[in-house]
Protein backbone atom coordinates (compact mmCIF):
# COMPACT_ATOMS: atom_id res chain seq x y z
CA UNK A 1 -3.55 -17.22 -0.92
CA UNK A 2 -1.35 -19.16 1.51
CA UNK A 3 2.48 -18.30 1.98
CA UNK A 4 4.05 -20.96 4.25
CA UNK A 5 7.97 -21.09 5.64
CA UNK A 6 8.27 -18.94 2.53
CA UNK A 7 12.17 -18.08 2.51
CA UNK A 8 14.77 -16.35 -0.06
CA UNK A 9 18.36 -16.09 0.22
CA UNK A 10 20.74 -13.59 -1.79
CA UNK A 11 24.54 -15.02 -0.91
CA UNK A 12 24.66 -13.80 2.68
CA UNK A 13 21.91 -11.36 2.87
CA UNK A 14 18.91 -13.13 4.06
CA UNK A 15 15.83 -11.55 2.02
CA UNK A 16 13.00 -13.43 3.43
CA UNK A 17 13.21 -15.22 6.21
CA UNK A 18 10.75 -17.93 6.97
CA UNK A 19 7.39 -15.74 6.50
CA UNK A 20 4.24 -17.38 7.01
CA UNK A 21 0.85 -15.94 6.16
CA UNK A 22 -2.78 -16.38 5.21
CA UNK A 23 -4.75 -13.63 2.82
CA UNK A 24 -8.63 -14.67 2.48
CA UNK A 25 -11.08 -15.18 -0.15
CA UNK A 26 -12.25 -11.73 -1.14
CA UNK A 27 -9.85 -9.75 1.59
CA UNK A 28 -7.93 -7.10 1.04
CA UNK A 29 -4.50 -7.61 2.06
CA UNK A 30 -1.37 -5.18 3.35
CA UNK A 31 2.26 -6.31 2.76
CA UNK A 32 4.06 -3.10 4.80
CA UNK A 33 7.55 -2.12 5.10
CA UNK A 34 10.26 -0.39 4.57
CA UNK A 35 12.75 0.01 1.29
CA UNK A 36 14.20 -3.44 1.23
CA UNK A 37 12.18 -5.23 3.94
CA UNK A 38 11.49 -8.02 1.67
CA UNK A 39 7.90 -7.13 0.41
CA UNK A 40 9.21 -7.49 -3.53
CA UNK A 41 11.36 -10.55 -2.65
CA UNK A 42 8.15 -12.27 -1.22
CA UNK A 43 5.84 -10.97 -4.49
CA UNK A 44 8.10 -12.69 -6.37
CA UNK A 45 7.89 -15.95 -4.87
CA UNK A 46 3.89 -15.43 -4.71
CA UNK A 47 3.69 -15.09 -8.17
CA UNK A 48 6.14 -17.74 -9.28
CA UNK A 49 8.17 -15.20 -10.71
CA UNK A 50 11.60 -16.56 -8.72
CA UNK A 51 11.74 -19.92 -6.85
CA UNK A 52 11.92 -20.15 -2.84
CA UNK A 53 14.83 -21.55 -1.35
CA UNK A 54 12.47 -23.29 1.05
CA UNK A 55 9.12 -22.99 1.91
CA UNK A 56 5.83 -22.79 -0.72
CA UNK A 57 2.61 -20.58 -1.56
CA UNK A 58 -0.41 -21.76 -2.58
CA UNK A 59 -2.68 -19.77 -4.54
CA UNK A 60 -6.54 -20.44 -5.07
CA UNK A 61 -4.95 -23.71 -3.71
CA UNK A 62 -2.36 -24.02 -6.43
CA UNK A 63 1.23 -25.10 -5.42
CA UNK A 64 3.19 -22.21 -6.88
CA UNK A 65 6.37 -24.43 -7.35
CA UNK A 66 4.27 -27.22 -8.76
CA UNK A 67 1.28 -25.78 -10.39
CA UNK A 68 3.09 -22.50 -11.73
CA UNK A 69 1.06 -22.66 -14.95
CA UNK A 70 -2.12 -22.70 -13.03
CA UNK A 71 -1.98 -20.02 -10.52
CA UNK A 72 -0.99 -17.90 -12.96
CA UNK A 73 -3.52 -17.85 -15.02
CA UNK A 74 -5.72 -17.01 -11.79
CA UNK A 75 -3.69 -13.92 -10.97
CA UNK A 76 -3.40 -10.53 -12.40
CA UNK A 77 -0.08 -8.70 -11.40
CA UNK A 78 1.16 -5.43 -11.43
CA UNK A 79 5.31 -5.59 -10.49
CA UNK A 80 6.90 -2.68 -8.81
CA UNK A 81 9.63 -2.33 -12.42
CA UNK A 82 6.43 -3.14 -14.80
CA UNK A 83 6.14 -0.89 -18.00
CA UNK A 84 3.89 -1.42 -20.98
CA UNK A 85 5.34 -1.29 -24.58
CA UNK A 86 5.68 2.66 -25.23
CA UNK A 87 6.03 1.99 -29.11
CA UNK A 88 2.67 0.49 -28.84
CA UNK A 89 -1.01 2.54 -28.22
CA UNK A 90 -2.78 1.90 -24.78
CA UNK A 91 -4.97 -0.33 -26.76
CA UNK A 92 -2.27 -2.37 -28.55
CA UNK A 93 -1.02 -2.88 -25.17
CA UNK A 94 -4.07 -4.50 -23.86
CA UNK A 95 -4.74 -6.64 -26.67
CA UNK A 96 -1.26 -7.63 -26.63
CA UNK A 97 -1.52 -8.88 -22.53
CA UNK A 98 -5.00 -10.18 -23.22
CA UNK A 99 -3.51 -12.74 -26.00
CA UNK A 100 -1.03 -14.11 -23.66
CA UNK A 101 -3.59 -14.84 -20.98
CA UNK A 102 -5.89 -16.54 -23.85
CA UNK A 103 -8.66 -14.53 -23.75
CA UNK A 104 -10.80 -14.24 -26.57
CA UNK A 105 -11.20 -11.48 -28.81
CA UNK A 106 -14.43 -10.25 -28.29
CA UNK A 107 -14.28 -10.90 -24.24
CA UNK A 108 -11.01 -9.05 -24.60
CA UNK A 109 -12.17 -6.19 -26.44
CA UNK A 110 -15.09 -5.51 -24.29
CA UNK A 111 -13.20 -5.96 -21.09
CA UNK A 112 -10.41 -3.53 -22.75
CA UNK A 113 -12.84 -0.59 -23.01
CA UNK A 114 -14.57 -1.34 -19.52
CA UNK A 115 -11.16 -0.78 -17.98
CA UNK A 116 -9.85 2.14 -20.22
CA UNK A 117 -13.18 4.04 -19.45
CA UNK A 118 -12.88 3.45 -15.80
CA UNK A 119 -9.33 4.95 -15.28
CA UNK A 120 -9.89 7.54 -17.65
CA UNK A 121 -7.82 6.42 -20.48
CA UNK A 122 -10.37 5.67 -23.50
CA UNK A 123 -9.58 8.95 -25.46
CA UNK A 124 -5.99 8.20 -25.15
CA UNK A 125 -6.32 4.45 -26.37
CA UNK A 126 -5.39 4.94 -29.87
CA UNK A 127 -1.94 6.89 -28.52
CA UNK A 128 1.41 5.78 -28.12
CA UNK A 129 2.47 4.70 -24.79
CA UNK A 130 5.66 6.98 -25.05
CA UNK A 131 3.35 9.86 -24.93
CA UNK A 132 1.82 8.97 -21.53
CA UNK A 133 2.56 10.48 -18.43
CA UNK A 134 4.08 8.53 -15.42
CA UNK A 135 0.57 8.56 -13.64
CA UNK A 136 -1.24 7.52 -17.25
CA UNK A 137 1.31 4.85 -17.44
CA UNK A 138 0.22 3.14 -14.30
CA UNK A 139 -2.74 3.14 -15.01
CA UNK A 140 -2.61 1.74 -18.21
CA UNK A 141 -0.54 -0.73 -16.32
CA UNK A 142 -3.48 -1.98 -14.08
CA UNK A 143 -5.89 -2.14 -16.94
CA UNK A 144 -3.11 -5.03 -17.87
CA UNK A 145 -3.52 -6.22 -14.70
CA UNK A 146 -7.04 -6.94 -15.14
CA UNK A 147 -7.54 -7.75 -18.69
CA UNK A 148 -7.84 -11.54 -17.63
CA UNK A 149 -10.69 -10.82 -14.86
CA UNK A 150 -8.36 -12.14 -12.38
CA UNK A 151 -9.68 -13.64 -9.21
CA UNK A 152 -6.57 -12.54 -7.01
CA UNK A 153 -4.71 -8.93 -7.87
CA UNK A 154 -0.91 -8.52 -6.77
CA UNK A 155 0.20 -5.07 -6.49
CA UNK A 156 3.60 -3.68 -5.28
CA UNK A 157 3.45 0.09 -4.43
CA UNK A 158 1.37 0.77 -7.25
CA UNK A 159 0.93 4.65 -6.43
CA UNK A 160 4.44 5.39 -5.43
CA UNK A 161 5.03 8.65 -6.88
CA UNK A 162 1.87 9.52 -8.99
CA UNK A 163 0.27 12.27 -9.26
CA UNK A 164 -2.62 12.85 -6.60
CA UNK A 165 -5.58 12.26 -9.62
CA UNK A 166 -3.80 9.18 -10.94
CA UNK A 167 -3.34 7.55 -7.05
CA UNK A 168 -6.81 8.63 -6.59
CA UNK A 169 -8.44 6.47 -9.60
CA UNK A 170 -5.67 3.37 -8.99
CA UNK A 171 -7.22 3.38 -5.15
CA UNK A 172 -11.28 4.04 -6.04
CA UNK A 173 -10.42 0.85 -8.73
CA UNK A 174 -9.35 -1.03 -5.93
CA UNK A 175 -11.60 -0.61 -3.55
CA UNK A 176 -14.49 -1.48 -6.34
CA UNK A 177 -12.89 -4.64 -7.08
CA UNK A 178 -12.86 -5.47 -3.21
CA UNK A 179 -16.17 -4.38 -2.93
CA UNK A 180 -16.58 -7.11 -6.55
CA UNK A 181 -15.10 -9.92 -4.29
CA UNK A 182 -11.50 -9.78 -5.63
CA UNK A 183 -8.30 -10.63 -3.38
CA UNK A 184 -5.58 -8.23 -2.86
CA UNK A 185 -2.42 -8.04 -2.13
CA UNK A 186 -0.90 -5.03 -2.20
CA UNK A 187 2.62 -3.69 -0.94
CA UNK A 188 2.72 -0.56 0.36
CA UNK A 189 4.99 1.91 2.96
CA UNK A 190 2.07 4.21 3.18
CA UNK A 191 0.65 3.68 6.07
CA UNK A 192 -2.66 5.74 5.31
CA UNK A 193 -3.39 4.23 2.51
CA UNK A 194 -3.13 1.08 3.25
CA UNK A 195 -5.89 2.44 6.09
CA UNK A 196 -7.99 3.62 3.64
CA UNK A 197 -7.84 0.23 1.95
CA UNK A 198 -7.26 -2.64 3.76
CA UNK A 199 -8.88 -5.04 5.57
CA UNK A 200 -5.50 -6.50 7.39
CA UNK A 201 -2.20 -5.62 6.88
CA UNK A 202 1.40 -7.47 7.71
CA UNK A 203 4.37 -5.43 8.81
CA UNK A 204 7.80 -7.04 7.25
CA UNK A 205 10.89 -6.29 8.76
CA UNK A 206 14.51 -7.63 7.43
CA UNK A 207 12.83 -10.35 5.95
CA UNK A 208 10.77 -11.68 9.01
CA UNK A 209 6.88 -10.61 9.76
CA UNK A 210 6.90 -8.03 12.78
CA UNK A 211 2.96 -8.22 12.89
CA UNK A 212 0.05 -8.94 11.47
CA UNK A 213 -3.92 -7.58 12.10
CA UNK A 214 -5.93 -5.00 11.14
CA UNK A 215 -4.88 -1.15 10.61
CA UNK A 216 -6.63 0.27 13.23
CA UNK A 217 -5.49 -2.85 16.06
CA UNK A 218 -1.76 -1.68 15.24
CA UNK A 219 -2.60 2.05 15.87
CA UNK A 220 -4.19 0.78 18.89
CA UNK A 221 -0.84 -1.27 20.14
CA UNK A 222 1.05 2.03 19.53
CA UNK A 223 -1.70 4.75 21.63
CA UNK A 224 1.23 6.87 22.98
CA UNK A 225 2.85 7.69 19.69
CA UNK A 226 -0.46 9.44 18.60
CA UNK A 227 0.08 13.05 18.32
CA UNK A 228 -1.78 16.79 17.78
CA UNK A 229 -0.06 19.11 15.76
CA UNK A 230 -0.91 22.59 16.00
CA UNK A 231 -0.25 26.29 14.40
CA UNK A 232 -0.94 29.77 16.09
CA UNK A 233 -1.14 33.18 14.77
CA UNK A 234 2.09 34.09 16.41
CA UNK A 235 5.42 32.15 17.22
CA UNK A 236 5.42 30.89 20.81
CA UNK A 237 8.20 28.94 22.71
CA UNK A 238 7.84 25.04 22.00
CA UNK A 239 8.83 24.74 25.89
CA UNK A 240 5.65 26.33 27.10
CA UNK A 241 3.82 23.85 25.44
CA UNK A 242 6.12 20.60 26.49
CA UNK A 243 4.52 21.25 29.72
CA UNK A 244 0.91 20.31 29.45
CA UNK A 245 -0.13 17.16 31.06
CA UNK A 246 -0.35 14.04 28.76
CA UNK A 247 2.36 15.60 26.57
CA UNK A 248 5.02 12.68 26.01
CA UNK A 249 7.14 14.83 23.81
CA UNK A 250 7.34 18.05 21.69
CA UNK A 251 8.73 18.86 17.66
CA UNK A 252 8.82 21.71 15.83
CA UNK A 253 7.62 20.64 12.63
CA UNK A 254 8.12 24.10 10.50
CA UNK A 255 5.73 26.42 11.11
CA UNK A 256 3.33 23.92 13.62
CA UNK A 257 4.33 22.03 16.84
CA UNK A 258 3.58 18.32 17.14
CA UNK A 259 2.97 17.17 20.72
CA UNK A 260 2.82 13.22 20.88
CA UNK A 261 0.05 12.37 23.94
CA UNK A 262 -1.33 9.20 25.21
CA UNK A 263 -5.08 11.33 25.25
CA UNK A 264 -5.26 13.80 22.59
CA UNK A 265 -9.18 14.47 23.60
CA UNK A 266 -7.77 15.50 26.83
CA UNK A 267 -4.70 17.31 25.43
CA UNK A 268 -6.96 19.55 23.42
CA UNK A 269 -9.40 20.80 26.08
CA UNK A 270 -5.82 21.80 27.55
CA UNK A 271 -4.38 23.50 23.94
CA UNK A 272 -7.63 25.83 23.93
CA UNK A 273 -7.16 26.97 27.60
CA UNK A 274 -3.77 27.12 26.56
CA UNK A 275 -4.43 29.58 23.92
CA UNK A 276 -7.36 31.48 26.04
CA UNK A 277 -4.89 32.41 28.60
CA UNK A 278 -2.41 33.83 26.14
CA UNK A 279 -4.79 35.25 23.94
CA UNK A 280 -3.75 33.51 20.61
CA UNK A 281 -6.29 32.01 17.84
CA UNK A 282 -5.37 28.53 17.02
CA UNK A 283 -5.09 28.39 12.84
CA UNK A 284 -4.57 24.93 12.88
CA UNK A 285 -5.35 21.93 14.65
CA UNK A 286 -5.02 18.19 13.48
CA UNK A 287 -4.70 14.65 15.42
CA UNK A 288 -2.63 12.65 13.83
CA UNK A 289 -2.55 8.70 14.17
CA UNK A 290 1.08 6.81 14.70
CA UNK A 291 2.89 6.87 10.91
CA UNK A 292 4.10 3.48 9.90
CA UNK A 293 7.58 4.52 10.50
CA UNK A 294 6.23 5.15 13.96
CA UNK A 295 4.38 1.85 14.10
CA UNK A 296 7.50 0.04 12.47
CA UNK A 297 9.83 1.43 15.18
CA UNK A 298 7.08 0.28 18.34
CA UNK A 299 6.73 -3.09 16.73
CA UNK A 300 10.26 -3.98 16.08
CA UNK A 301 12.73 -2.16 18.30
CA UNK A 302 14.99 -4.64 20.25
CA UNK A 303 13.89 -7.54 17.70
């Protein structure tokens, strides 16, 4: 998948502007951002569903503008607004998507019960889709996805406010069908997911790419916003803390204090003498990696 000069324009507001990226056979792909960034504006064009201003994608090396027909038909795609037909049963629905992609009854069948069984929808298949919850849905909505075997998956946000079992099977389905040689592209604003899950990731911002490389090379550029939260038994004053070495600022985050550091491993040899001195027992302890709005801020302040 190949996105070159890709650019969209709604009347003044410029959605995408001039993006150009590569995804590779068999990678697993981050589109990051924030709420109107442009990650759905540039799905669309990827997938044909709205024309580019200027600019083109290719896909499997299929001219979206020119070979529409094609690339489609090598794509499964699971929109950010998609919903199944609730009238219908789970099963219905698949046979239903499976038809329109051309796939033949007994391949579609077969593949149908593979996917219901893997995200743990078989006993429901025979049920109405109204009946489903919102995590059941999506699920039911990647199974649609799939149906035609595709060779490159599209996904935008696809476990945005699911249930934590339902996020849980959508992600361990994703990473099998990495692991199966599958592309994907995925939009996301969870930054630790898209850890968890991809091999590179792109950061959009107001319609322009901010950065692009792996997860853990963007954490890396942004060292100094890494930070160690911590809980004692007892209140202290956040003040007393501010004043360790390596400590680049201090929050009280409810009940914890965050303390952002350029070396945690240092900053925590100086937390337990910290707590030694004062006699307190430490309940809680966790080093936490920049956030992607913490990321998105480092990579794109002043631009």
């Amino acid at each position: 998948m190949e996105a070159t000069d890709l650019t969209k324009r709604y009347g003044s507001i410029m959605a995408v502007d001039h993006i150009s990226f590569r995804v590779e056979h068999g990678e697993f792909f981050g589109f990051l951002g924030p709420n109107g960034a442009g990650k759905t504006t540039t799905i669309r064009m990827l997938t044909g569903v709205i024309k580019p201003d200027f600019g083109t994608a290719h896909i499997m090396g299929y001219d979206i503008r020119k070979e529409s027909l094609r690339a489609k038909q090598v794509l499964g795609i699971l929109p950010e607004m998609a919903n199944a037909y609730v009238d219908l049963t789970a099963w219905q629905n698949l046979m239903f998507q499976s038809e329109l992609y051309g796939v033949s009854k007994k391949a579609r069948e077969k593949r149908a019960v593979e996917l219901l069984r893997k995200l743990g929808l078989y006993d429901r298949k025979d049920q109405a889709v109204k009946g489903f919850s919102k995590g059941m849905k999506q699920r039911l909505l990647l199974c649609m996805a799939l149906v035609n075997d595709p060779r490159i998956l599209v996904l935008d946000e696809p476990t945005t406010g699911l249930d934590v079992q339902s996020a849980r099977l959508i992600r361990e389905m994703l990473q099998h069908l990495a692991r199966t040689g599958v592309t994907i592209f995925l939009t996301t604003h969870n930054m630790e997911e898209a850890s968890q899950l991809c091999d590179r990731v792109a950061i959009i911002n107001n319609g322009r790419i901010a950065a692009v490389d792996r997860p853990e090379k963007l954490r890396a550029a942004t060292k100094e916003l890494e930070s160690i939260e911590i809980a004692f038994d007892r209140p202290i004053e956040i003040g007393s803390l501010s004043g360790l070495s390596n400590v680049i600022d201090a929050k009280k985050m409810g009940d914890k204090i965050r303390l952002y550091t350029t070396d945690p491993d240092d900053l925590i040899h100086q937390i337990v003498g910290y707590a030694k001195a004062r006699e307190l027992k430490i309940v809680a302890l966790n080093v936490l990696a920049p956030s992607l709005e913490d990321i998105f801020i480092k990579l794109t302040e002043g631009k």
